[in-house]
PDB file of N, CA and C in Angstrom:
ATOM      1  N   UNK A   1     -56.917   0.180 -45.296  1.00  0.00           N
ATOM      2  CA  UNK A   1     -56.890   1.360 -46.121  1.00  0.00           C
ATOM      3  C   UNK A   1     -58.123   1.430 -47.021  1.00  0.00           C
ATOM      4  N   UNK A   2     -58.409   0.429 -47.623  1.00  0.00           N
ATOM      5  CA  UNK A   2     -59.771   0.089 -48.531  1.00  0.00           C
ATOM      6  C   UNK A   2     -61.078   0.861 -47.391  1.00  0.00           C
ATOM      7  N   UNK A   3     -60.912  -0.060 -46.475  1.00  0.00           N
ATOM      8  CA  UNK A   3     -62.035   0.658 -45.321  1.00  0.00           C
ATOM      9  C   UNK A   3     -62.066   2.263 -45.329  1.00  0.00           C
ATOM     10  N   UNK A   4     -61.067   3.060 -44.820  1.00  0.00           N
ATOM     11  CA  UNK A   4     -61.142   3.964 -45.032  1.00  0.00           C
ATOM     12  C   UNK A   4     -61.731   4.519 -46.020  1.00  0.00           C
ATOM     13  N   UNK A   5     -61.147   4.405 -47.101  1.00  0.00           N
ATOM     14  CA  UNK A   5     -61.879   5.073 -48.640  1.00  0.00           C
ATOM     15  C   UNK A   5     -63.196   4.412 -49.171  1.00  0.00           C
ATOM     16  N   UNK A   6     -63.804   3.555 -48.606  1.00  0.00           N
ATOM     17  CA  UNK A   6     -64.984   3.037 -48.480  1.00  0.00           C
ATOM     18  C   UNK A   6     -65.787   4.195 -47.095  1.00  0.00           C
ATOM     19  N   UNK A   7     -65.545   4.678 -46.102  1.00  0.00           N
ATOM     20  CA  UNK A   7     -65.879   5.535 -45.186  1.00  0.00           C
ATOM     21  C   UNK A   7     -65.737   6.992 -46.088  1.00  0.00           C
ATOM     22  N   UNK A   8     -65.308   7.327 -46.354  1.00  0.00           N
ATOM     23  CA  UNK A   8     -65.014   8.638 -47.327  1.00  0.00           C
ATOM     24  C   UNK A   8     -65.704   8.415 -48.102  1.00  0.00           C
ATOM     25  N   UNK A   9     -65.850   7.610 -49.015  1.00  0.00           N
ATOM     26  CA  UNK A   9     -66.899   8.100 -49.920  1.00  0.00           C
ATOM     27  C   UNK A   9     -68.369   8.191 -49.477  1.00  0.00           C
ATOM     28  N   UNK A  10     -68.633   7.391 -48.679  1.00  0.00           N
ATOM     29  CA  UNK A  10     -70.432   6.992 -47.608  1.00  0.00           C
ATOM     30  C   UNK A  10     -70.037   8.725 -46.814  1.00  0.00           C
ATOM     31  N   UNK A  11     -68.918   8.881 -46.667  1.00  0.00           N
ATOM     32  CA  UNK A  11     -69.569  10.535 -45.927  1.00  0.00           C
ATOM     33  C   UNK A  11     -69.666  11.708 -46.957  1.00  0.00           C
ATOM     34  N   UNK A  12     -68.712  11.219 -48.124  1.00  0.00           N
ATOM     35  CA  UNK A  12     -69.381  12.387 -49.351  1.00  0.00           C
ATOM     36  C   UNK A  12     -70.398  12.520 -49.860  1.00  0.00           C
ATOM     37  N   UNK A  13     -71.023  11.470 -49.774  1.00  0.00           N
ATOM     38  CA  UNK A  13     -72.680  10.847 -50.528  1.00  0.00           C
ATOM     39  C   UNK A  13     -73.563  11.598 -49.687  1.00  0.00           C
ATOM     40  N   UNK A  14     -73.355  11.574 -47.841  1.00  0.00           N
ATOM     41  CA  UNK A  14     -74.033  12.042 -46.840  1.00  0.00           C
ATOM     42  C   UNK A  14     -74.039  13.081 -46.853  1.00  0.00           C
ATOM     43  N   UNK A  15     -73.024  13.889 -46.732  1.00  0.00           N
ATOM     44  CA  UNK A  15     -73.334  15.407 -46.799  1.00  0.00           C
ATOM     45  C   UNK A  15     -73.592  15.605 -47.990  1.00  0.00           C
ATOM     46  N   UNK A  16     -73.615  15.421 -49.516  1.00  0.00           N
ATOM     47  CA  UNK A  16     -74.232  15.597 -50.767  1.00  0.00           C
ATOM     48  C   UNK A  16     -75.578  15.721 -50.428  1.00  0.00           C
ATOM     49  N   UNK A  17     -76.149  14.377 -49.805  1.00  0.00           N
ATOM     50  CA  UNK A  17     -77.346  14.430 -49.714  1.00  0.00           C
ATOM     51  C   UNK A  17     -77.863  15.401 -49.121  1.00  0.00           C
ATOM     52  N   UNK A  18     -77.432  15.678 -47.470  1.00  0.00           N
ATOM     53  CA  UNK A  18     -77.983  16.842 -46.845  1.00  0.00           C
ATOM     54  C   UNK A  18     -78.142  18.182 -47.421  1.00  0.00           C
ATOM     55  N   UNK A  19     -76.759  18.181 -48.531  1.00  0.00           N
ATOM     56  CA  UNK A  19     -76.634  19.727 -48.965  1.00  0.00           C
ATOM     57  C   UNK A  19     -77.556  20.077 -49.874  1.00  0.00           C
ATOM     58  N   UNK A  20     -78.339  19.086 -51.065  1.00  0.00           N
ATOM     59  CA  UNK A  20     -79.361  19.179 -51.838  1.00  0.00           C
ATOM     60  C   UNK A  20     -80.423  18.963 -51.449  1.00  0.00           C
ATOM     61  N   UNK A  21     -80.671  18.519 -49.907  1.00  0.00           N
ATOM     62  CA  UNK A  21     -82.184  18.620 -49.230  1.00  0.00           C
ATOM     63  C   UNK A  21     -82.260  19.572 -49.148  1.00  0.00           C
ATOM     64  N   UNK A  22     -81.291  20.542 -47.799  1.00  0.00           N
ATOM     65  CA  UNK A  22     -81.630  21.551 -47.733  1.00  0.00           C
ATOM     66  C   UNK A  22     -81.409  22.740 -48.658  1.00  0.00           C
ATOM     67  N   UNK A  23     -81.482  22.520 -49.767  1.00  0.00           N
ATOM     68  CA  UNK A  23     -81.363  23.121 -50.948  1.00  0.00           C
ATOM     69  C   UNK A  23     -82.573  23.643 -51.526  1.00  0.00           C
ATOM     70  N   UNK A  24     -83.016  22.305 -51.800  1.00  0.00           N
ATOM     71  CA  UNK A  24     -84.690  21.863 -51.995  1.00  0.00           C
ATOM     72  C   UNK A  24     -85.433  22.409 -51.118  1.00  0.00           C
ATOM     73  N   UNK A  25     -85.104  22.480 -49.512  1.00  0.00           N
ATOM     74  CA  UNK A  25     -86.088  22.727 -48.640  1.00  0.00           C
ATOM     75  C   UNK A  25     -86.356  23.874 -48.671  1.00  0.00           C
ATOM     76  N   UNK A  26     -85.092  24.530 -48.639  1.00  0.00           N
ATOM     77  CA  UNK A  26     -85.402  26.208 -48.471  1.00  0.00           C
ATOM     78  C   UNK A  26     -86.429  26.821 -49.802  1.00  0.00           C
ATOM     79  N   UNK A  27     -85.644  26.098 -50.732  1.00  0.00           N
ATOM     80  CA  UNK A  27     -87.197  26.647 -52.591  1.00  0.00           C
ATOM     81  C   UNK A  27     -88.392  26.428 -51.943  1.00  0.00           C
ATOM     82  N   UNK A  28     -88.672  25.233 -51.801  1.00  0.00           N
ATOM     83  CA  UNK A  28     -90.207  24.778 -51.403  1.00  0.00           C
ATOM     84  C   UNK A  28     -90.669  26.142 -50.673  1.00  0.00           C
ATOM     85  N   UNK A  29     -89.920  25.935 -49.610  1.00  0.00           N
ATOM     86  CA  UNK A  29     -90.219  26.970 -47.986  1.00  0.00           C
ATOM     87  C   UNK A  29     -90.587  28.345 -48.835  1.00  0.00           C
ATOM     88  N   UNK A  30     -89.788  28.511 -49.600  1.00  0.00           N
ATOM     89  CA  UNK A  30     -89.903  30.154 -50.106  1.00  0.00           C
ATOM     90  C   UNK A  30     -90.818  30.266 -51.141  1.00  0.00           C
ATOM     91  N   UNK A  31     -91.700  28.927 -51.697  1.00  0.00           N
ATOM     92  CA  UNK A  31     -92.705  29.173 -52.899  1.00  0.00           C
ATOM     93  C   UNK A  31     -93.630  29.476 -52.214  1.00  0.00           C
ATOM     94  N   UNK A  32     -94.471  30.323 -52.615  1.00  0.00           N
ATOM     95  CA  UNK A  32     -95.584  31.062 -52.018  1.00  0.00           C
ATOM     96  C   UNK A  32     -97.558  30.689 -52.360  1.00  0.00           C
ATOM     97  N   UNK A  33     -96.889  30.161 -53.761  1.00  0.00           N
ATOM     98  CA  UNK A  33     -97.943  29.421 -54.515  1.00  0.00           C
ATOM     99  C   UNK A  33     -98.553  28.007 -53.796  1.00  0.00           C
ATOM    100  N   UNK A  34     -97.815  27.191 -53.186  1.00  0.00           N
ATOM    101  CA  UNK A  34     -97.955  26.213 -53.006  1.00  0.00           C
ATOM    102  C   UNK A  34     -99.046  26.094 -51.530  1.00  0.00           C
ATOM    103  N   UNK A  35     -99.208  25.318 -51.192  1.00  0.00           N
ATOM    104  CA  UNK A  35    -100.562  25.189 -50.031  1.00  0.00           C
ATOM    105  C   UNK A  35     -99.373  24.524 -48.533  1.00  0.00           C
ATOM    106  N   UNK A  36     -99.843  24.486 -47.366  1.00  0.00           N
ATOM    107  CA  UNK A  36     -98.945  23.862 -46.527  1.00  0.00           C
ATOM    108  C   UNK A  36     -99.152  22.894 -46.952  1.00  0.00           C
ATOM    109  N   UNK A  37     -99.703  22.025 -47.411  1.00  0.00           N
ATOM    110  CA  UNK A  37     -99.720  20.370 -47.480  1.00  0.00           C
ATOM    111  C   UNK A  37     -98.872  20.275 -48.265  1.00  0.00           C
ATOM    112  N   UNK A  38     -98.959  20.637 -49.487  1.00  0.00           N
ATOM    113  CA  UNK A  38     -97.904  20.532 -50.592  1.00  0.00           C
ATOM    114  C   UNK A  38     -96.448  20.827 -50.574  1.00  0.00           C
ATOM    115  N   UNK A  39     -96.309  21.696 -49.744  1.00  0.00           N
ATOM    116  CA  UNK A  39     -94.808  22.275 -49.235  1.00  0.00           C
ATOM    117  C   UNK A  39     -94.729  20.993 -48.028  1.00  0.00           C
ATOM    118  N   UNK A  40     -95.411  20.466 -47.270  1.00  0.00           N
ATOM    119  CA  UNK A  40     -94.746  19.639 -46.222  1.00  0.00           C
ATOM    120  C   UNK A  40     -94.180  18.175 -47.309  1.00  0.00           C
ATOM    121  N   UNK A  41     -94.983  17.911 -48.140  1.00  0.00           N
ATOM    122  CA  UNK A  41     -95.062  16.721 -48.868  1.00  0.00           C
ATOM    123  C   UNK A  41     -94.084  16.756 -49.397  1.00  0.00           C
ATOM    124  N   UNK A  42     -93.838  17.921 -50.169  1.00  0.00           N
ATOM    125  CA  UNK A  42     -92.617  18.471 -50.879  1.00  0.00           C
ATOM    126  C   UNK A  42     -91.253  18.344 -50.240  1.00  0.00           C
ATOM    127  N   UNK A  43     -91.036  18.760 -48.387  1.00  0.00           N
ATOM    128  CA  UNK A  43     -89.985  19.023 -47.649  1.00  0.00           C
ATOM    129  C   UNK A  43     -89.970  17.418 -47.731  1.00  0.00           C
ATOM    130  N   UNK A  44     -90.770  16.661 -47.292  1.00  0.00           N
ATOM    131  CA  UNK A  44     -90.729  15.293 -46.789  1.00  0.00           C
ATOM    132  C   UNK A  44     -89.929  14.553 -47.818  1.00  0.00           C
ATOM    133  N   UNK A  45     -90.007  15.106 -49.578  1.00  0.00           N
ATOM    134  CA  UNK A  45     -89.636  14.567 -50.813  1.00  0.00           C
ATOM    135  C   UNK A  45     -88.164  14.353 -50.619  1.00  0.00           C
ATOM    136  N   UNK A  46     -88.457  15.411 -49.939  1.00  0.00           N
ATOM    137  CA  UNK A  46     -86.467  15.929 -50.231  1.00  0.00           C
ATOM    138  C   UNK A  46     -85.545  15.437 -48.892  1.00  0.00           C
ATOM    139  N   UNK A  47     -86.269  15.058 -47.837  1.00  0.00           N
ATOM    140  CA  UNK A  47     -85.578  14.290 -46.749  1.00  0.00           C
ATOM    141  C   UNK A  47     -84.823  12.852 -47.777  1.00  0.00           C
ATOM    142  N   UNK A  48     -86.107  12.527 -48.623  1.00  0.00           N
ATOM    143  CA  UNK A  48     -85.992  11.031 -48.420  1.00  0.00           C
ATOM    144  C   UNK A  48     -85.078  10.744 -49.529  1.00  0.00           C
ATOM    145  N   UNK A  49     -85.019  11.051 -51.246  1.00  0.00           N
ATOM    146  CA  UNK A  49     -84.430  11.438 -52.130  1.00  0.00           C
ATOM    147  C   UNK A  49     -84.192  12.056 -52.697  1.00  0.00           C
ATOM    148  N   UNK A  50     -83.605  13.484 -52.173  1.00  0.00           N
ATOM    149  CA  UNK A  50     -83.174  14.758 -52.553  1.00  0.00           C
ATOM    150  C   UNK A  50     -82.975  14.632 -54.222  1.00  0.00           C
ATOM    151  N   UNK A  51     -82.131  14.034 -55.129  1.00  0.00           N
ATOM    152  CA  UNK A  51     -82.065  14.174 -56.244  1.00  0.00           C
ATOM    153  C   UNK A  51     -82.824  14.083 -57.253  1.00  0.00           C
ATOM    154  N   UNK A  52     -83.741  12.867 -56.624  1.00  0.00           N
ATOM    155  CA  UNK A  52     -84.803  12.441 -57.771  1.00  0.00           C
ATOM    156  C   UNK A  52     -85.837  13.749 -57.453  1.00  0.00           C
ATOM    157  N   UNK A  53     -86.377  14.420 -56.686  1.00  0.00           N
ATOM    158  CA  UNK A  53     -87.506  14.999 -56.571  1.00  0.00           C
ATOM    159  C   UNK A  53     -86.768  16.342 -56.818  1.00  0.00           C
ATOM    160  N   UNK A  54     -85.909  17.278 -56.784  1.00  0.00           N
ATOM    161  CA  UNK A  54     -85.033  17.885 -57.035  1.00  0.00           C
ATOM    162  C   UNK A  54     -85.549  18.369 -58.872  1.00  0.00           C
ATOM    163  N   UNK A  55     -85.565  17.425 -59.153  1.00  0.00           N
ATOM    164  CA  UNK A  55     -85.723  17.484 -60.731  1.00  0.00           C
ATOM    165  C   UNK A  55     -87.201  17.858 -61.371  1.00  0.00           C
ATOM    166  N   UNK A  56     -88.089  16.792 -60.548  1.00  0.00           N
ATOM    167  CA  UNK A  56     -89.430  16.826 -60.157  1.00  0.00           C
ATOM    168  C   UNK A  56     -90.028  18.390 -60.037  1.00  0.00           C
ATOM    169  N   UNK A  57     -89.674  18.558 -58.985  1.00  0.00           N
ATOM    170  CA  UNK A  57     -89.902  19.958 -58.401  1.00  0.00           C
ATOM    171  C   UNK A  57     -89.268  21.029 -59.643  1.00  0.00           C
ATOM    172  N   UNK A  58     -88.422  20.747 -59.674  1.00  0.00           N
ATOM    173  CA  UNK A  58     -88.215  21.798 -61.211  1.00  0.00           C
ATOM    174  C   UNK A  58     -89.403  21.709 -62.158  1.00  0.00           C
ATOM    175  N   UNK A  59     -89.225  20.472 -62.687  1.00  0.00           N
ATOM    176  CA  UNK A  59     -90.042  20.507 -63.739  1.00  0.00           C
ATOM    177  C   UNK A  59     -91.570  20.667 -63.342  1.00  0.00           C
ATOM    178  N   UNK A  60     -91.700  21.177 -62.468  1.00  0.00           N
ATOM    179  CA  UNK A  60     -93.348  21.178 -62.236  1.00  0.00           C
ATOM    180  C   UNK A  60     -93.506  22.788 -61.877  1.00  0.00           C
ATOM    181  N   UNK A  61     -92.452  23.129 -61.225  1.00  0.00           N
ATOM    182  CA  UNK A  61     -92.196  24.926 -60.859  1.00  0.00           C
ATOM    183  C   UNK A  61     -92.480  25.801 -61.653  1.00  0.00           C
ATOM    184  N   UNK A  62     -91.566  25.034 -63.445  1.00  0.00           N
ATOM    185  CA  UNK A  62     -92.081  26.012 -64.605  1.00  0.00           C
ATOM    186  C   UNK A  62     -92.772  25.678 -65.230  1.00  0.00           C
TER     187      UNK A  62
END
C-alpha cells in the first residue's frame, strides 16, 4: 500500500512538471521580443526545471 502512494505521488510531481513546462513553453513561444536562440534556450529551461526558471523568466519579462 506504501508503494502505491509512493507511485501517486512520483505521478503528481510528473504531470505538475509537464503542466508548468508547457506553460512556460507556450509564453516563451508567444514572446516576440526575444531572438530564436533565446526562446530555444528558454524552451530547453523549462524541459529541464520548469519551476525554477518559471520565476526567472518572470522576473526578467518585466
Amino acid at each position: 500500500m506504501q508503494e502505491l502512494s509512493i507511485y501517486a505521488v512520483l505521478f503528481l510531481m510528473l504531470i505538475g512538471h509537464t503542466l508548468l513546462a508547457g506553460k512556460m513553453y507556450r509564453k516563451v513561444h508567444e514572446n516576440s521580443t526575444l531572438s530564436l536562440r533565446q526562446k530555444n534556450d528558454w524552451k530547453l529551461k523549462a524541459l529541464i526545471f520548469p519551476a525554477y526558471y518559471w520565476f526567472e523568466y518572470k522576473k526578467l519579462s518585466q
